[in-house]
Protein backbone atom coordinates (compact mmCIF):
# COMPACT_ATOMS: atom_id res chain seq x y z
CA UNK A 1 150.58 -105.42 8.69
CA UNK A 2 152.63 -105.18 12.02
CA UNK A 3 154.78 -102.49 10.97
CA UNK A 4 151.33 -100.47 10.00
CA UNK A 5 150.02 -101.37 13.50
CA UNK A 6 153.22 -100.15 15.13
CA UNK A 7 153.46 -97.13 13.36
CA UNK A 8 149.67 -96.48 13.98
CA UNK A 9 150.31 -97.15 17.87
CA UNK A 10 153.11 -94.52 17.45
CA UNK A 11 151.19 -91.73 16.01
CA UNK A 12 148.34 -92.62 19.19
CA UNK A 13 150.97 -91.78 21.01
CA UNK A 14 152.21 -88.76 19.44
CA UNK A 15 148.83 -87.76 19.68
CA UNK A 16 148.42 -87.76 23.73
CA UNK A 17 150.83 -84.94 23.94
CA UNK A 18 149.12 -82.01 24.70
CA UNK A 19 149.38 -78.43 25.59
CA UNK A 20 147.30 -79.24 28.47
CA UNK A 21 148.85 -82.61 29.07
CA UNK A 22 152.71 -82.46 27.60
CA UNK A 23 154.08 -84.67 29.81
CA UNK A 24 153.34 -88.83 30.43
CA UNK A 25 155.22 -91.51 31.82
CA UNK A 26 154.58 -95.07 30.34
CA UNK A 27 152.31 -96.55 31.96
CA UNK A 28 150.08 -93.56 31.86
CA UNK A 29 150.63 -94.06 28.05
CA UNK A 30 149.80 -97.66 28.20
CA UNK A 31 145.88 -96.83 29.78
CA UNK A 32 145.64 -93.74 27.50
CA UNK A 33 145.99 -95.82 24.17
CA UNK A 34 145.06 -99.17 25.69
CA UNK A 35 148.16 -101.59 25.26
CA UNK A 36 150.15 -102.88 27.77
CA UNK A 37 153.32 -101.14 29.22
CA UNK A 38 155.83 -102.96 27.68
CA UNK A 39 153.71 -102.56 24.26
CA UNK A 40 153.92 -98.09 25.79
CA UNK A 41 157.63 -98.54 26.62
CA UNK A 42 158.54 -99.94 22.98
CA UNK A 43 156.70 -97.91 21.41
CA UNK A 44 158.12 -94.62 23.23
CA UNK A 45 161.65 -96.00 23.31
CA UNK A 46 161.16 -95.95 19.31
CA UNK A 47 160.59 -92.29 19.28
CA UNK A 48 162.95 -91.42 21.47
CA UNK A 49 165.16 -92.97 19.16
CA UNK A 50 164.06 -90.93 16.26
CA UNK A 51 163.59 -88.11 18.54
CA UNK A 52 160.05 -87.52 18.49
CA UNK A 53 160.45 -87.76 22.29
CA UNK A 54 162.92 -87.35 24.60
CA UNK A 55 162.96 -88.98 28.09
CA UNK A 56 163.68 -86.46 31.28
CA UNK A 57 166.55 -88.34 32.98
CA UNK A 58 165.30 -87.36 36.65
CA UNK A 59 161.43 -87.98 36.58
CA UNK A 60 161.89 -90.46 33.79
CA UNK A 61 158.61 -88.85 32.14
CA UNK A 62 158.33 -88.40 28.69
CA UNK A 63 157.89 -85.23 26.32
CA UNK A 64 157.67 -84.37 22.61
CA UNK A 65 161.16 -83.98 20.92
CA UNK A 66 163.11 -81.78 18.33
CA UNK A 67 162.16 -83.76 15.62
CA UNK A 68 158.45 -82.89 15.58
CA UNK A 69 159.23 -78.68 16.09
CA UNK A 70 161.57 -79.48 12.88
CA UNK A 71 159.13 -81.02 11.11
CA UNK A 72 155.99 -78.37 12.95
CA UNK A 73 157.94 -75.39 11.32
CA UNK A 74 158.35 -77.19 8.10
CA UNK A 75 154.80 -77.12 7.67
CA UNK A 76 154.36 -73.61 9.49
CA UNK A 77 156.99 -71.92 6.90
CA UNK A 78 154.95 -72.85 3.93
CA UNK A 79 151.55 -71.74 5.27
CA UNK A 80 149.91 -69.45 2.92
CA UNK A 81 147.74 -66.86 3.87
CA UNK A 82 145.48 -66.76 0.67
CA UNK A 83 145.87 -70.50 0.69
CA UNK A 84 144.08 -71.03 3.59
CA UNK A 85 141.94 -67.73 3.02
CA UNK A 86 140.90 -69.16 -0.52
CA UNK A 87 137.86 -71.74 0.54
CA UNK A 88 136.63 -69.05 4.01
CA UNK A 89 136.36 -66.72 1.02
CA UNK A 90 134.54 -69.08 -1.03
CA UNK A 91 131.74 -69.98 1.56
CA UNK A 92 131.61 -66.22 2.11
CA UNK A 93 130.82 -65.57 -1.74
CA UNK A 94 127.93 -68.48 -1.55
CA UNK A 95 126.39 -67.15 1.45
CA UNK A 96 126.18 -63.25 1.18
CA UNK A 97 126.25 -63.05 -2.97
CA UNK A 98 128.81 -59.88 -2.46
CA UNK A 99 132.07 -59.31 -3.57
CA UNK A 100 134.98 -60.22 -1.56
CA UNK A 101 138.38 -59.63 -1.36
CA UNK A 102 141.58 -60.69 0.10
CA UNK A 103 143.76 -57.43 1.48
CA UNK A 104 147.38 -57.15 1.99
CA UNK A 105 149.00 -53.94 3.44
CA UNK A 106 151.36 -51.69 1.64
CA UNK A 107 152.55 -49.18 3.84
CA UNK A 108 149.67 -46.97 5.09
CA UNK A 109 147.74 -48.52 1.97
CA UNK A 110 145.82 -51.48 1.18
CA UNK A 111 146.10 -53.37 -1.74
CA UNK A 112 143.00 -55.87 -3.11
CA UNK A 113 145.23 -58.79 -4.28
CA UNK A 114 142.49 -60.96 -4.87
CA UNK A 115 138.80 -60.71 -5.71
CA UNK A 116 135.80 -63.17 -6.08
CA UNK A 117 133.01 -60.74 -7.96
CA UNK A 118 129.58 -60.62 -6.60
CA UNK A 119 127.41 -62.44 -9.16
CA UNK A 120 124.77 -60.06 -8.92
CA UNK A 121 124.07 -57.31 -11.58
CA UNK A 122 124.53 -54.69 -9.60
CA UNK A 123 127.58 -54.71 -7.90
CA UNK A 124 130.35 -53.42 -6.07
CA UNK A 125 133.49 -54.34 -8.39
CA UNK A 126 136.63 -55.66 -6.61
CA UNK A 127 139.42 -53.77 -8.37
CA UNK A 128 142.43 -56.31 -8.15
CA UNK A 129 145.29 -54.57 -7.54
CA UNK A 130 144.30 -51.25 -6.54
CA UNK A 131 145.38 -49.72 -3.45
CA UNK A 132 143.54 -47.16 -1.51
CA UNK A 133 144.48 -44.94 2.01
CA UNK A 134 143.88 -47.50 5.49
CA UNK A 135 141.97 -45.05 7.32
CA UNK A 136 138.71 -44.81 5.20
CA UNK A 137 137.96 -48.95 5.07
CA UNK A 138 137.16 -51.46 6.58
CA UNK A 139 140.51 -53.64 5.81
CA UNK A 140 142.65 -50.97 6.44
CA UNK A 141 140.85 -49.82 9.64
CA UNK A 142 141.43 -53.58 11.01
CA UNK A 143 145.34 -53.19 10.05
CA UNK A 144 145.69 -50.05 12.24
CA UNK A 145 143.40 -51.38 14.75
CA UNK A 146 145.60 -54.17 15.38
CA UNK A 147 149.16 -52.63 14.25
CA UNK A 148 151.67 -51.24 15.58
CA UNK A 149 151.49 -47.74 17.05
CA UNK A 150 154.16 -46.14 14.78
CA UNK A 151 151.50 -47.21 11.92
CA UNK A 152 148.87 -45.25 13.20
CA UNK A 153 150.62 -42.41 13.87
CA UNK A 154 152.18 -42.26 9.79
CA UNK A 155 148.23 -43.60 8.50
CA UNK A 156 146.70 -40.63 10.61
CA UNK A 157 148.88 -37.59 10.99
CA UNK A 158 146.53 -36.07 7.95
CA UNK A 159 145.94 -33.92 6.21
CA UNK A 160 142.96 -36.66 5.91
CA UNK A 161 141.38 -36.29 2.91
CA UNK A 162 136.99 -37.02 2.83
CA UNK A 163 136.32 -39.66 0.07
CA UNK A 164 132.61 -39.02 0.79
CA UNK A 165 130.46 -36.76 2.70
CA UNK A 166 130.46 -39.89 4.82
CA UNK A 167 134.52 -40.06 5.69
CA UNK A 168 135.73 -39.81 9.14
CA UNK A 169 138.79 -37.60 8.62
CA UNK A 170 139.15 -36.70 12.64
CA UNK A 171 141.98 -39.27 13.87
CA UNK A 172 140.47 -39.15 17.36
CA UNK A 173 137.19 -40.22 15.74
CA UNK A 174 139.07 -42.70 13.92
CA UNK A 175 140.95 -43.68 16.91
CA UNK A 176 137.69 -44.60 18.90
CA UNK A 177 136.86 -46.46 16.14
CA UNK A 178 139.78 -48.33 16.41
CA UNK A 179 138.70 -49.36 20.28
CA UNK A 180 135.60 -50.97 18.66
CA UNK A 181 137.58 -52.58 16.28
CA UNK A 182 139.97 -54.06 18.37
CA UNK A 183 137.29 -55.26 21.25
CA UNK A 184 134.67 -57.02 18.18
CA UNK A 185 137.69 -58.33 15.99
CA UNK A 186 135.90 -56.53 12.77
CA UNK A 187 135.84 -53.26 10.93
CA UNK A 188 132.67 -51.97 9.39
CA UNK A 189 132.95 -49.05 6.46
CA UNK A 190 129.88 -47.92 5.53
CA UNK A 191 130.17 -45.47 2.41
CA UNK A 192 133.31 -43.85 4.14
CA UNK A 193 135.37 -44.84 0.43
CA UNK A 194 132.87 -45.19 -1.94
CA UNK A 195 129.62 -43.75 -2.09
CA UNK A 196 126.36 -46.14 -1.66
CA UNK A 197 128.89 -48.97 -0.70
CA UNK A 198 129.75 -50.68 2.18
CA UNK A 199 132.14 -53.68 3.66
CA UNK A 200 132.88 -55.55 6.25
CA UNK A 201 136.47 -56.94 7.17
CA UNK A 202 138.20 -59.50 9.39
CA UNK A 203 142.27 -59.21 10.00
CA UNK A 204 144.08 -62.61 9.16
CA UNK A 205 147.18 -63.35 11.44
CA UNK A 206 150.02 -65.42 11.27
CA UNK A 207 151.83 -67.62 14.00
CA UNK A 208 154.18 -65.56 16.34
CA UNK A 209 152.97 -62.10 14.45
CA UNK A 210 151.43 -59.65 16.22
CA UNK A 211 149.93 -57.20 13.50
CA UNK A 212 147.81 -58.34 10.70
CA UNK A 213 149.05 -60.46 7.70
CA UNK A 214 146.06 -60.33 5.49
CA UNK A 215 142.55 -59.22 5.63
CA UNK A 216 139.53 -60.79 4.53
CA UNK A 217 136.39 -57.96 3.28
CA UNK A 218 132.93 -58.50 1.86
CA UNK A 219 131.92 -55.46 -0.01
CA UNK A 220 128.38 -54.74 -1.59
CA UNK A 221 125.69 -51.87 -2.05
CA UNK A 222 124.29 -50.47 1.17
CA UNK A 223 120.96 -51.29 0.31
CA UNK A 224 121.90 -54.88 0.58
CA UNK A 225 124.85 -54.46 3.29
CA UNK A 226 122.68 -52.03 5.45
CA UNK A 227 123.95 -51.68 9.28
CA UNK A 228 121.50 -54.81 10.47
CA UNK A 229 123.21 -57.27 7.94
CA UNK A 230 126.36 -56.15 8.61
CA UNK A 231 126.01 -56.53 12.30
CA UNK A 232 124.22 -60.16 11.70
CA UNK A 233 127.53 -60.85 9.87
CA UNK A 234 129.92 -60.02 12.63
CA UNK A 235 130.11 -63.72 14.25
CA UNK A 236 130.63 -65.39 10.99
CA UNK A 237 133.41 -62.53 9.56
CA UNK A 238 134.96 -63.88 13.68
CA UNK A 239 135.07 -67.17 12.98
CA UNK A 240 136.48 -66.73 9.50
CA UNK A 241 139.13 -64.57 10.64
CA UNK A 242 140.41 -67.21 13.60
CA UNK A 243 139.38 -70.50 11.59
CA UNK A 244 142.10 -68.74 8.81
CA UNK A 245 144.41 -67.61 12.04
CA UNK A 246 144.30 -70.74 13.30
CA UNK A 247 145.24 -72.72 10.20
CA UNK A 248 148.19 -70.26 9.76
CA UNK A 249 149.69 -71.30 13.55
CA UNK A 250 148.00 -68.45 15.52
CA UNK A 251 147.19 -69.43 18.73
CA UNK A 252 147.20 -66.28 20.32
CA UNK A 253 144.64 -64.59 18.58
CA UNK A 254 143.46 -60.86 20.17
CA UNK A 255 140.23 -61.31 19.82
């Protein structure tokens, strides 16, 4: 029972550091968890031991150590993207009844690696595996919008080929696009690849990487995904796309 109680006091303490408070000294430590200071200055000298914090020798105030970045990229090297994607896509699935699909870039292509089918009867099917060109969707609209430059130059120096009578195929119109794209944090397609089909996609990011790891689309007839549902499903698309960011280490999301 006492070693549970000091390790629990340990993690409290672990806990207080803080971007927005990284440093304490112990007595600080002592009012924030509510022990005494000798109780704090154990505790700390403990982890400083194990080097979960180290002690500045000047101000004598403490900070976290090496040992918790070693054991922070542990966990951030075996972060999965579809992983974390997999239950965001779920809820999606229960709440709009449309297909969706998690997107992974292949050059200038997109590539559906996974699918949960809409459950209605008529449907827009997912197509696991298949890759299509980045410009004319959704998913790989949000790529270039938040890639590199060198990728939009190779996705758009054309000849752009019309998938519909609805496909932009002028890059400057497609570059505007990608403005909106960047500035709302989600790309809309509305029968630019398929005919009498639309989508709707959020980029997924990764910690420390600036261009999109993943994508995550909802795709459905446009009678059901007209322009006002699609629009109504812009905040929750958002908050999927930086809930999933977030769990992946992003904390510098662009939007």
């Amino acid at each position: 029972m006492l070693e549970m109680k000091s390790l629990a006091r340990g993690l409290r303490v672990l806990g207080c550091f803080t971007t927005q408070a990284p440093e304490w000294g112990a007595a600080e430590l002592a009012r924030a968890i509510g022990v005494d200071r000798v109780m704090a200055w154990r505790t700390l000298r403990t982890l400083c031991a194990e080097n979960f914090v180290t002690q500045d020798p000047v101000t004598k105030r403490y900070r976290l150590g090496i040992r918790v970045i070693e054991l922070a990229g542990s966990v951030l090297a075996n972060l999965d993207p579809f992983a974390e994607a997999k239950p965001h896509m779920a809820a999606l699935w229960q709440e709009t009844q449309e297909t969706v699909r998690f997107i992974l870039r292949s050059g200038t292509m997109i590539v559906v690696a996974n699918v949960l089918e809409c459950p209605q009867s008529v449907r827009i099917v997912g197509n696991m595996g298949r890759r299509v060109p980045m410009y004319c969707t959704a998913a790989g609209r949000v790529f270039l919008a938040f890639g590199s430059e060198t990728l939009r130059q190779e996705a758009l120096k054309g000849p752009l080929v019309a998938q519909t009578v609805h496909t932009l195929t002028d890059p400057n119109a497609i570059l505007a696009q990608l403005k909106l794209i960047r500035r709302d944090g989600v790309a809309i397609d509305e029968e630019e690849m398929t005919e009498h089909a639309s989508a709707i996609a959020v980029p997924i990011f990764n910690r420390g990487v600036h261009e999109p790891a993943a994508c995550v689309a909802v795709m459905g007839p446009s009678v059901r995904l007209t322009r006002a549902r699609l629009e109504a499903l812009m905040p929750r698309m958002r908050n999927v796309g930086r809930s999933i960011s977030q769990a992946l280490g992003c904390t510098n999301l662009p939007f």
